[in-house]
Protein backbone atom coordinates (compact mmCIF):
# COMPACT_ATOMS: atom_id res chain seq x y z
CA UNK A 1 2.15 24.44 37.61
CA UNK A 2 1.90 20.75 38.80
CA UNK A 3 1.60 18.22 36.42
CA UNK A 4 0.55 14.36 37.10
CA UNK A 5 2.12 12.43 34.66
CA UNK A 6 0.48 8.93 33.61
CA UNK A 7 1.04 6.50 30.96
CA UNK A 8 -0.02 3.07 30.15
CA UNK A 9 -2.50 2.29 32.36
CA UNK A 10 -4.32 -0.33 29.94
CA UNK A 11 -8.00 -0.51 31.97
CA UNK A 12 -5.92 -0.53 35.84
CA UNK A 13 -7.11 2.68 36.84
CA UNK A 14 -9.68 1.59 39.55
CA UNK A 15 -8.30 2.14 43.10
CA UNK A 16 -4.94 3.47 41.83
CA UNK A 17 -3.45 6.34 43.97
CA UNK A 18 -3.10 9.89 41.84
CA UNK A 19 -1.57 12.92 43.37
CA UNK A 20 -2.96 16.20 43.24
CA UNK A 21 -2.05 18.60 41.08
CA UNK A 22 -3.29 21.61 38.62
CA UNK A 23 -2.80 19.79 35.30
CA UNK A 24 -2.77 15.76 34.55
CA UNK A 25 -1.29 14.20 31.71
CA UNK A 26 -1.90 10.47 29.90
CA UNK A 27 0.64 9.73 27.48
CA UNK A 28 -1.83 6.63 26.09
CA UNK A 29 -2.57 3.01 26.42
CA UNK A 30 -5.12 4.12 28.91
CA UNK A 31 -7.13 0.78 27.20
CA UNK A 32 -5.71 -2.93 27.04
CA UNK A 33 -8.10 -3.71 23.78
CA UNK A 34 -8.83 -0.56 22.83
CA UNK A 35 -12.56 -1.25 23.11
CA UNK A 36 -15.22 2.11 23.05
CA UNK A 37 -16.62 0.65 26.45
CA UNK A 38 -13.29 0.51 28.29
CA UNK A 39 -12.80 4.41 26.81
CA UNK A 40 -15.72 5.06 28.64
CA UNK A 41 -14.65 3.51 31.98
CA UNK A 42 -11.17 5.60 31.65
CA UNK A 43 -13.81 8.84 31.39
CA UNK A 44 -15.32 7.56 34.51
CA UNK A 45 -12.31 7.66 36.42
CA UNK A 46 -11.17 10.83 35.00
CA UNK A 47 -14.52 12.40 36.34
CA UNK A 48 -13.34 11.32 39.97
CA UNK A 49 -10.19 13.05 39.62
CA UNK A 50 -9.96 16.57 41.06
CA UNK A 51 -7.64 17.93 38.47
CA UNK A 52 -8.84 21.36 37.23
CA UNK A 53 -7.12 20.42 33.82
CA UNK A 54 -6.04 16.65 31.96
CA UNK A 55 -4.97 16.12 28.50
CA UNK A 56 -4.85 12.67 27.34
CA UNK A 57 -3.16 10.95 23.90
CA UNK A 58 -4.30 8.00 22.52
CA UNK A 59 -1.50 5.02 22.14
CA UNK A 60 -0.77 1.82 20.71
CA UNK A 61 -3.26 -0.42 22.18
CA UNK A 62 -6.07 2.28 21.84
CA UNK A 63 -7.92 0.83 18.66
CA UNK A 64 -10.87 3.10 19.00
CA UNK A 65 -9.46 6.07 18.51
CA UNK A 66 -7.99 5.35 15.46
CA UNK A 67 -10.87 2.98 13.61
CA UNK A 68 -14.11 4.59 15.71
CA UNK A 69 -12.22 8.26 16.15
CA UNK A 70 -15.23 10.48 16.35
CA UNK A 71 -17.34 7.86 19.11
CA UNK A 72 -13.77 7.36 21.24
CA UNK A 73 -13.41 11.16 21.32
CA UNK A 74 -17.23 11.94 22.11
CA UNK A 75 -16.92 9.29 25.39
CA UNK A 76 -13.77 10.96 26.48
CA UNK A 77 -15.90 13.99 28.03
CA UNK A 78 -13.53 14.69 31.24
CA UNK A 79 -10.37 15.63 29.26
CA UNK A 80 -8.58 17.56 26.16
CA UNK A 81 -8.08 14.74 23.55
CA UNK A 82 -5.02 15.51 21.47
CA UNK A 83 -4.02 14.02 18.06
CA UNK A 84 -1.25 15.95 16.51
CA UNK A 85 -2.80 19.18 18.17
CA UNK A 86 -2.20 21.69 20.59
CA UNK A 87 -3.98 23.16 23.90
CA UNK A 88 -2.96 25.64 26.26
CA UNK A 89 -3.14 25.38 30.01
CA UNK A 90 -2.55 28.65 32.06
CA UNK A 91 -0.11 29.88 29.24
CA UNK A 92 1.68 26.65 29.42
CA UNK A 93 1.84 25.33 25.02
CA UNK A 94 1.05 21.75 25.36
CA UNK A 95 1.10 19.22 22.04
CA UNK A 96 0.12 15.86 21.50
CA UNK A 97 0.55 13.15 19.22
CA UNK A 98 -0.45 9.21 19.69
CA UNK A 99 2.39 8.21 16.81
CA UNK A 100 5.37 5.37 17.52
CA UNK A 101 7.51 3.71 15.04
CA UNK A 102 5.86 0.41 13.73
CA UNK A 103 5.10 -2.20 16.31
CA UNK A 104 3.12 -5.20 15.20
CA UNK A 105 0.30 -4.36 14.53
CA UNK A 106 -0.88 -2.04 16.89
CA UNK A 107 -2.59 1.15 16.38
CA UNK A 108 -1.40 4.23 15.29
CA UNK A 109 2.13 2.51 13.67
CA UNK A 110 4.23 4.97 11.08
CA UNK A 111 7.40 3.32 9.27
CA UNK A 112 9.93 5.10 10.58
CA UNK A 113 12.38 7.85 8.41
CA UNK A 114 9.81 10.05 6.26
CA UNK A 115 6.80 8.99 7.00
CA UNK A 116 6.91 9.73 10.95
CA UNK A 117 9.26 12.29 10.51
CA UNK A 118 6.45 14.39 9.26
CA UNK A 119 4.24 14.19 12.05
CA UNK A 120 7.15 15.64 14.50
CA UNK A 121 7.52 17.77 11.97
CA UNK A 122 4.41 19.03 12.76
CA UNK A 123 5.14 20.56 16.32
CA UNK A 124 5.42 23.94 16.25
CA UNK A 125 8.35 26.19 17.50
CA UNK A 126 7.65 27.33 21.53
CA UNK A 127 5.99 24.15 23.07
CA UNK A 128 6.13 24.13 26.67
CA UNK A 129 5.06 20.22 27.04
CA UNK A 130 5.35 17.58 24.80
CA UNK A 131 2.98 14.38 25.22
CA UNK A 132 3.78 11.38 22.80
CA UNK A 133 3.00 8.04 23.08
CA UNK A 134 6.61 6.53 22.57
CA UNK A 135 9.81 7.93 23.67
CA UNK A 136 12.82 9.39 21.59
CA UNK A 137 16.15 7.42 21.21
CA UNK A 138 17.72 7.03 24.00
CA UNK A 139 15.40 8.42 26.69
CA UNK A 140 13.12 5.38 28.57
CA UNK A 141 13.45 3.54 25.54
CA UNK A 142 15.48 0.47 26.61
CA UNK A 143 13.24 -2.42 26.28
CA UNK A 144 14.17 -5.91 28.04
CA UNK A 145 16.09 -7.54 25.46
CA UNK A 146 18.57 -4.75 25.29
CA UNK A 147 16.89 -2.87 22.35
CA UNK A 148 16.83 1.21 22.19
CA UNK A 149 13.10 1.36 20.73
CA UNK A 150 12.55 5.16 20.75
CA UNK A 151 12.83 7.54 17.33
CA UNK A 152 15.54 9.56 16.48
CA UNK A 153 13.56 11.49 15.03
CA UNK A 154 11.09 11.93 17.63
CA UNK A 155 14.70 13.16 19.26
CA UNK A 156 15.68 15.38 16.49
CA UNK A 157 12.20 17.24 17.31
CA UNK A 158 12.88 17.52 20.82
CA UNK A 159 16.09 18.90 20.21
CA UNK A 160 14.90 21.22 17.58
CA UNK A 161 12.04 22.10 20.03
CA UNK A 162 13.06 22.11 23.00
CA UNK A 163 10.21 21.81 25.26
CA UNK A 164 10.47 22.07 28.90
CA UNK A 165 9.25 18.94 29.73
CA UNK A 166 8.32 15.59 27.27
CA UNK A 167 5.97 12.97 28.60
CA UNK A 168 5.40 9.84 27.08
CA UNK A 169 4.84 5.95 27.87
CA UNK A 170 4.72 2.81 25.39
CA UNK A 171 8.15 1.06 26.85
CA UNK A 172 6.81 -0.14 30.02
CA UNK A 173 10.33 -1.41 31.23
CA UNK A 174 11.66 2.72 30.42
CA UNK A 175 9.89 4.10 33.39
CA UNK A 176 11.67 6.77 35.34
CA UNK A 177 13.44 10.22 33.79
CA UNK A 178 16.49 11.25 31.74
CA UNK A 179 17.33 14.95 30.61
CA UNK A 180 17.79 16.18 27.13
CA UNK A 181 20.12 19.05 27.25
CA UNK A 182 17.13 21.74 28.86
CA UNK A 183 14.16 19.08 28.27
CA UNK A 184 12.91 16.95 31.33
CA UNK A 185 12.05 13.35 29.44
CA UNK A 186 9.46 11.34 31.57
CA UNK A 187 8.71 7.93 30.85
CA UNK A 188 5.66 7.78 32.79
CA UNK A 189 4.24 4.54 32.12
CA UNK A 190 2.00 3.10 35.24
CA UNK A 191 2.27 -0.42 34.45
CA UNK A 192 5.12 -2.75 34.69
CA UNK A 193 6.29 -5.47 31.92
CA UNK A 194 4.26 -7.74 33.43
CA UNK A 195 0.84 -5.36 32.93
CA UNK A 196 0.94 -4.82 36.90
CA UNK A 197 -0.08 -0.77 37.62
CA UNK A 198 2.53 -0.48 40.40
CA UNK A 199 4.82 2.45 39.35
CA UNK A 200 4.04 6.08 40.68
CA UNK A 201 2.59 8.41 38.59
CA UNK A 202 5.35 11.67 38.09
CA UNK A 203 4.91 14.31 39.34
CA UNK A 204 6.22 17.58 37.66
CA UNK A 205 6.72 21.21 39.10
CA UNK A 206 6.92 23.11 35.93
């Protein structure tokens, strides 16, 4: 299977070059405002995608998910909304979950220790693909002052997991890959620090 990895493309989705593949993935932040009209805009441009499969997570700056759930998720008609959920593509487990350790005051923020730690606790044993909205400690988590943002226990669930490949986004400056003993960890965000959509989406031969 070929997956077409995306993350953070906050509204700059017009014109931008995706690669063809059997199953695309949006780790969140596909809004800048998280407005219901610019969740229907991302639909559009979902419906021009050939991709017999997507699956898409809400993040951070996606408001409308989390205040207007049921009105994002009707308007999201070309893809498999996930929120602490699963879906299966072709045999292939696939969970997602918008969650990240508190950040301002953004959408979908969990103190960290218990209180995220129970979402993650929530993935089930035998998950092919994991799609989160921030990364684990130490994986595309290095943010430009130095600082290792990601969750250790977001890594403690990948570890006790062990999917065969992790997607998420939220540290724009983390884009690229890292392994996790047998775990591919893609930090797929499209757009740079400075909100410019000029990284390539990843593409995945699972």
């Amino acid at each position: 299977m070929r997956i077409v990895c995306l993350s953070d493309t906050h509204g700059f989705h017009e014109g931008y070059p995706v690669p063809e593949g059997d199953l695309l993935v949006h780790a969140g932040d596909l809004t800048k405002h998280g407005h219901l009209e610019e969740v229907a805009a991302f639909d559009r441009f979902l419906g021009t995608l050939p991709h017999p499969h997507k699956v898409v997570i809400a993040g951070n700056h996606d408001f409308a998910f989390e205040r207007e759930a049921a009105r994002a998720r009707n308007l999201l008609t070309n893809a498999t909304y996930l929120e602490d959920a699963e879906t299966v593509v072709n045999g292939v487990r696939i969970w997602g979950s918008p969650w990240q350790p508190w950040f301002y005051d953004w959408a979908f923020n969990l103190q960290r220790g218990p209180e995220i730690r129970a979402k993650w606790d929530r993935i089930p044993a035998g998950i092919d693909v994991l799609v989160t909205h921030g990364p684990p400690l130490g994986h595309g988590d290095r943010t430009v002052s130095g600082e290792d943002a990601g969750c250790v226990d977001l890594l403690d669930a990948v570890r006790r997991v062990r999917p065969r490949l992790h997607v998420f986004g939220h540290i724009h400056e983390g884009y690229g890959q890292t392994r996790e003993g047998s775990t591919r960890c893609v930090n797929a965000s499209t757009c740079t620090l400075a909100y410019r959509p000029t990284n390539a989406a990843v593409v995945v031969d699972l």
